[in-house]
Structures are given as C-alpha cells and as structure tokens.
C-alpha atoms as a PDB file:
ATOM      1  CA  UNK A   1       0.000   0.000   0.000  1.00  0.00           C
ATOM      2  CA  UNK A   2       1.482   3.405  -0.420  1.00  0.00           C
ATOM      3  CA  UNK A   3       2.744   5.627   1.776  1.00  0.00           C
ATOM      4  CA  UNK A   4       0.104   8.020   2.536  1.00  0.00           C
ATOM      5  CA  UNK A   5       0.825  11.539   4.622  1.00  0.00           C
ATOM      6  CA  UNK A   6      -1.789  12.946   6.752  1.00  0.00           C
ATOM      7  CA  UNK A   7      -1.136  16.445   4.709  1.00  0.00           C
ATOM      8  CA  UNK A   8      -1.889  14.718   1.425  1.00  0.00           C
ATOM      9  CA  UNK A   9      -5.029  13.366   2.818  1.00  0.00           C
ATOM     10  CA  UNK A  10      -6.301  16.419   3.887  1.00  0.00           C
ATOM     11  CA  UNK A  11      -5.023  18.167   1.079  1.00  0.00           C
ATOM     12  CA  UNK A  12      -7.292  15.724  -1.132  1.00  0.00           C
ATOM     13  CA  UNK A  13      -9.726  16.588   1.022  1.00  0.00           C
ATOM     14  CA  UNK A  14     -10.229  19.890   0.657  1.00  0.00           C
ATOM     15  CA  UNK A  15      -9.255  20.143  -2.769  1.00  0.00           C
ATOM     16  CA  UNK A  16     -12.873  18.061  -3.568  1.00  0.00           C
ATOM     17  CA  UNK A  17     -14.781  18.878  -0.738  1.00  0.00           C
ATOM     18  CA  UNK A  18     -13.950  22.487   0.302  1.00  0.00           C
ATOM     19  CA  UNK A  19     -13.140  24.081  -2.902  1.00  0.00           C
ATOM     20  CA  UNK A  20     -13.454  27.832  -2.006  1.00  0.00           C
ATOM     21  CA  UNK A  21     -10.889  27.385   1.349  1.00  0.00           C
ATOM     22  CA  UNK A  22      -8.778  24.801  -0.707  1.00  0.00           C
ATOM     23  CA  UNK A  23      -8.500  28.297  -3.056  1.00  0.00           C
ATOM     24  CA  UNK A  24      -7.173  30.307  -0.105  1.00  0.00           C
ATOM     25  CA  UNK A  25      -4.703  27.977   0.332  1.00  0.00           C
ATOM     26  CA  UNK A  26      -1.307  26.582  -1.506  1.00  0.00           C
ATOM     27  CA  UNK A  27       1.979  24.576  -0.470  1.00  0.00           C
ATOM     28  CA  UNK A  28       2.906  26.883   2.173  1.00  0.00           C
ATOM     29  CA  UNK A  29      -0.619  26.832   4.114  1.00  0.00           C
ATOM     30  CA  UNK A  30      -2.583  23.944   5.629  1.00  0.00           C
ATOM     31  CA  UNK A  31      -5.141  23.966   8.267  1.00  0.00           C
ATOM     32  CA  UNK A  32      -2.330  23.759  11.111  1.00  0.00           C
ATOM     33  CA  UNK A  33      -1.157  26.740  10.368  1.00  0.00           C
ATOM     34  CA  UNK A  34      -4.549  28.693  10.603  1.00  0.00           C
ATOM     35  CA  UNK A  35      -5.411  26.996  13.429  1.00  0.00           C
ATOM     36  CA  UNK A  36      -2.301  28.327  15.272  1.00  0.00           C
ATOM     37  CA  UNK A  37      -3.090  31.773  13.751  1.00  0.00           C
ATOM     38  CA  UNK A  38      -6.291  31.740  15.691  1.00  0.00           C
ATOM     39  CA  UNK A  39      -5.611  29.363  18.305  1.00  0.00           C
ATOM     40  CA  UNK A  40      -6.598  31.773  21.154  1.00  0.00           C
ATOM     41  CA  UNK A  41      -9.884  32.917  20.095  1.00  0.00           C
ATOM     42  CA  UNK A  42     -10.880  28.937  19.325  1.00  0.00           C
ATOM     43  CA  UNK A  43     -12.932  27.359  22.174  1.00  0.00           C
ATOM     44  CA  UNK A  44     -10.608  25.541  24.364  1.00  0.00           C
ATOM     45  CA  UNK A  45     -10.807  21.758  23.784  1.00  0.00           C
ATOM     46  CA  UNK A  46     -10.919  19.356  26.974  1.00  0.00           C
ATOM     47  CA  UNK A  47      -7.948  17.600  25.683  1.00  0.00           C
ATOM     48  CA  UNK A  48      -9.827  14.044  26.855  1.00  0.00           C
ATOM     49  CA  UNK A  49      -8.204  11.959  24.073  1.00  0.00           C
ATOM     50  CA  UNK A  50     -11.518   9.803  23.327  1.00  0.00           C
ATOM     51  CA  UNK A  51     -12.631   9.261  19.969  1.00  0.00           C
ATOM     52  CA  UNK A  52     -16.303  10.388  20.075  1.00  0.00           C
ATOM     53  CA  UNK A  53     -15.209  13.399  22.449  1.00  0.00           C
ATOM     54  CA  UNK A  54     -12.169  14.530  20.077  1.00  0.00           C
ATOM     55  CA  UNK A  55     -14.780  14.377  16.738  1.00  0.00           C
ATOM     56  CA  UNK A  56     -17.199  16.457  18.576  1.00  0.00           C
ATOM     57  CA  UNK A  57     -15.032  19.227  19.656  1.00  0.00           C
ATOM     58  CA  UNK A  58     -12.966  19.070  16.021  1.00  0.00           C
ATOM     59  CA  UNK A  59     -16.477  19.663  14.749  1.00  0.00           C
ATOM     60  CA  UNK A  60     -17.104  22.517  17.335  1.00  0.00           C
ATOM     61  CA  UNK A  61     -13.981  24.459  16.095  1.00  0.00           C
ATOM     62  CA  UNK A  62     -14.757  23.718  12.678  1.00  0.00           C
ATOM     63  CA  UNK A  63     -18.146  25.663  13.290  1.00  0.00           C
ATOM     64  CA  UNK A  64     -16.195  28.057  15.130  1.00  0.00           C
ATOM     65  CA  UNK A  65     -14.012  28.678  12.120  1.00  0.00           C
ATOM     66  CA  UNK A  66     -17.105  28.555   9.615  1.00  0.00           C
ATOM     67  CA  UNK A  67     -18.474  31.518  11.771  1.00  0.00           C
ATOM     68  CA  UNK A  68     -16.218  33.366  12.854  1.00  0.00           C
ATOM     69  CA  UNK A  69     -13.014  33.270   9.732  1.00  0.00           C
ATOM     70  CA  UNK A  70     -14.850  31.971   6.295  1.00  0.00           C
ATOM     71  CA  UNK A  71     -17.887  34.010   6.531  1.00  0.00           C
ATOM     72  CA  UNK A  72     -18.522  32.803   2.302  1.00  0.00           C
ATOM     73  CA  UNK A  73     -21.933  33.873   0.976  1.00  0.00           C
END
C-alpha cells in the first residue's frame, strides 16, 4: 500500500470537498497553520483523548471557524 501523509489526505480533502478554502490555500498553508493563527480565540478543547469526544469538539472548532473566519456567501 502506499505511503500516505496525513497532509496529502487532507489536502485531497479539501481540494474536492472544500473548494473555495482549498482556493485560499497553496503549499505553504494547511489547516495547522490557521489553526495556530487563531488558536486563542478557538474554544478551548478538553484535551480528553476519546474518539467520540475529540470528533465532537474538532467539529465545534470547525463551526467556530465557519463563523467566525470563512464568513462565504
């Protein structure tokens, strides 16, 4: 199987699923790197390490960010 980077994944990812952000972005930006632009105005996370609990905050932020950085029309 080949040898598959978490960066390319996402990078697939929102190349086909998020096409205007995936616009915004190029080699030298990824989602890590906004997140630590706006890391203290994100809602804290518990930091609890379970699956179900780590989804549901990741979604959280990601509604955070959808509000509050890509306002798109």
């Amino acid at each position: 199987m080949a040898n598959i980077t978490t960066t390319s994944v996402a990078e697939l990812f929102l190349r086909k699923c998020m096409t205007i952000v995936d616009d915004y972005l190029n080699y030298h930006t990824d989602v890590s790197l906004i997140k630590e632009l706006v890391y203290n105005a994100a809602p804290k996370k518990k930091l609890v390490h379970r699956a179900s609990d780590d989804v549901k905050e990741s979604l959280k932020e990601l509604q955070y960010y959808k509000n509050n950085l890509f306002k798109l029309n």
